[in-house]
Protein backbone atom coordinates (compact mmCIF):
# COMPACT_ATOMS: atom_id res chain seq x y z
CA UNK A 1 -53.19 -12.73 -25.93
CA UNK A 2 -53.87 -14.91 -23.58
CA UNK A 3 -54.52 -14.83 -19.79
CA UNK A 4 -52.90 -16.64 -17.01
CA UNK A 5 -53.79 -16.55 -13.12
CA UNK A 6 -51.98 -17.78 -10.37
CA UNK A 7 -50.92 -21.26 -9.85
CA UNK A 8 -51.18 -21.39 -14.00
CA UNK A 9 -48.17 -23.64 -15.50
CA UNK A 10 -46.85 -21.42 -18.45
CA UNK A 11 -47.03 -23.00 -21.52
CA UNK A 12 -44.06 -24.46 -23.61
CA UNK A 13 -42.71 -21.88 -26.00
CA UNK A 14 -43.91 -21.81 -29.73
CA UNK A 15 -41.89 -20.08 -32.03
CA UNK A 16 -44.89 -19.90 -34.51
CA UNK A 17 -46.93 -17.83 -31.68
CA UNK A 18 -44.23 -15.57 -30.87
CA UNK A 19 -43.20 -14.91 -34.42
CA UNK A 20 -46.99 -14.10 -35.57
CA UNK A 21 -47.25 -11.34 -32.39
CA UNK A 22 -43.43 -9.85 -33.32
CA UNK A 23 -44.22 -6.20 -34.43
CA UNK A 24 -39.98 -5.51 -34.64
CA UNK A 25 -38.42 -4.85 -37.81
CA UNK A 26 -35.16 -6.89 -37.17
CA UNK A 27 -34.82 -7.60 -33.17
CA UNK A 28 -35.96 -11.41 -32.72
CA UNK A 29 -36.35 -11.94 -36.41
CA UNK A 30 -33.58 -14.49 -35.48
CA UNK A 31 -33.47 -16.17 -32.61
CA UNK A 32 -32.48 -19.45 -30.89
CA UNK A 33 -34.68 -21.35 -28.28
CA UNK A 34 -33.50 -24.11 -25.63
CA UNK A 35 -35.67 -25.45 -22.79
CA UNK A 36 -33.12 -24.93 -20.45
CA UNK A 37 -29.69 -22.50 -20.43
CA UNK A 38 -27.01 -22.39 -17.97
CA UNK A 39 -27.27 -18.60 -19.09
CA UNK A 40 -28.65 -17.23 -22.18
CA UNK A 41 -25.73 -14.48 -22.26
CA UNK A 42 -23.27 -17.02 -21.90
CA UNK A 43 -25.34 -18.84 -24.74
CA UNK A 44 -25.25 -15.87 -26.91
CA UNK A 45 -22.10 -14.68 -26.55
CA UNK A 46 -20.64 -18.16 -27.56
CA UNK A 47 -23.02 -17.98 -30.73
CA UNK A 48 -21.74 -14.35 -31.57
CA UNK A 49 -18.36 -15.83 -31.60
CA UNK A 50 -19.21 -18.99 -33.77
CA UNK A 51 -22.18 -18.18 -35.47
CA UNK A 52 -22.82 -15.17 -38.26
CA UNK A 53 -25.45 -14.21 -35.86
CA UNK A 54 -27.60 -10.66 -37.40
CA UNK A 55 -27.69 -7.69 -34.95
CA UNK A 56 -31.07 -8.33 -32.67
CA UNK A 57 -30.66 -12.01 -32.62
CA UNK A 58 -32.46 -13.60 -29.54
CA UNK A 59 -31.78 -16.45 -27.04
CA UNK A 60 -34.72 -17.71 -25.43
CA UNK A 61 -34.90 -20.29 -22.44
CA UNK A 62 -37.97 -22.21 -20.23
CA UNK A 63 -35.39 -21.90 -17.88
CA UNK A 64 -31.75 -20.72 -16.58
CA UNK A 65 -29.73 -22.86 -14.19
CA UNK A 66 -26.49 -20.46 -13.80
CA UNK A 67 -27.69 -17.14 -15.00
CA UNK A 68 -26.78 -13.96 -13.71
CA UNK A 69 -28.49 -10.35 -12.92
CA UNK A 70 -27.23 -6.71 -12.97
CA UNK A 71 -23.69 -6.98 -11.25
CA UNK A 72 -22.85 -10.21 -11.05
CA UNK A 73 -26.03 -10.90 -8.54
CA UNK A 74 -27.32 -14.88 -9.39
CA UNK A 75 -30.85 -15.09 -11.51
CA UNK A 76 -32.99 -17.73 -10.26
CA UNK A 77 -35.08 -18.80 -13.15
CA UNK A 78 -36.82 -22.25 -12.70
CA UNK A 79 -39.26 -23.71 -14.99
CA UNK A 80 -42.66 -22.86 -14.43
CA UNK A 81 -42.28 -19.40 -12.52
């Protein structure tokens, strides 16, 4: 695991590191990754409706530009944070 401290940029995703410290028998066995989302629920539910997606399917983002919180309230979510 590693260890960050403030003012630390987060490092780009890697599926290979997140996949090797996954100790879930099915939830994020599948998932999808984009840099940046609108909203990852909005991403998923439009990949639920298209896609043969399994039950515990993931969608990951650096980063949300429209996403939303517990009723309705906005999600801020910049890169970096």
């Amino acid at each position: 695991m590693m260890n960050f401290t403030f003012g630390d940029s987060l490092p780009i995703f890697s599926k290979a590191h997140f996949q090797w410290g996954l100790q879930t028998d099915y939830v994020g066995r599948r998932f999808v990754y984009r840099p940046v989302s609108e909203s990852t629920m909005d991403d998923a539910r439009r990949m639920a409706e298209r896609f043969n997606l399994p039950a515990g399917a993931l969608v990951l983002a650096e980063s949300q530009t429209a996403g939303r919180g517990r009723a309705g309230r906005a999600w801020v979510s910049p890169p970096d944070v």
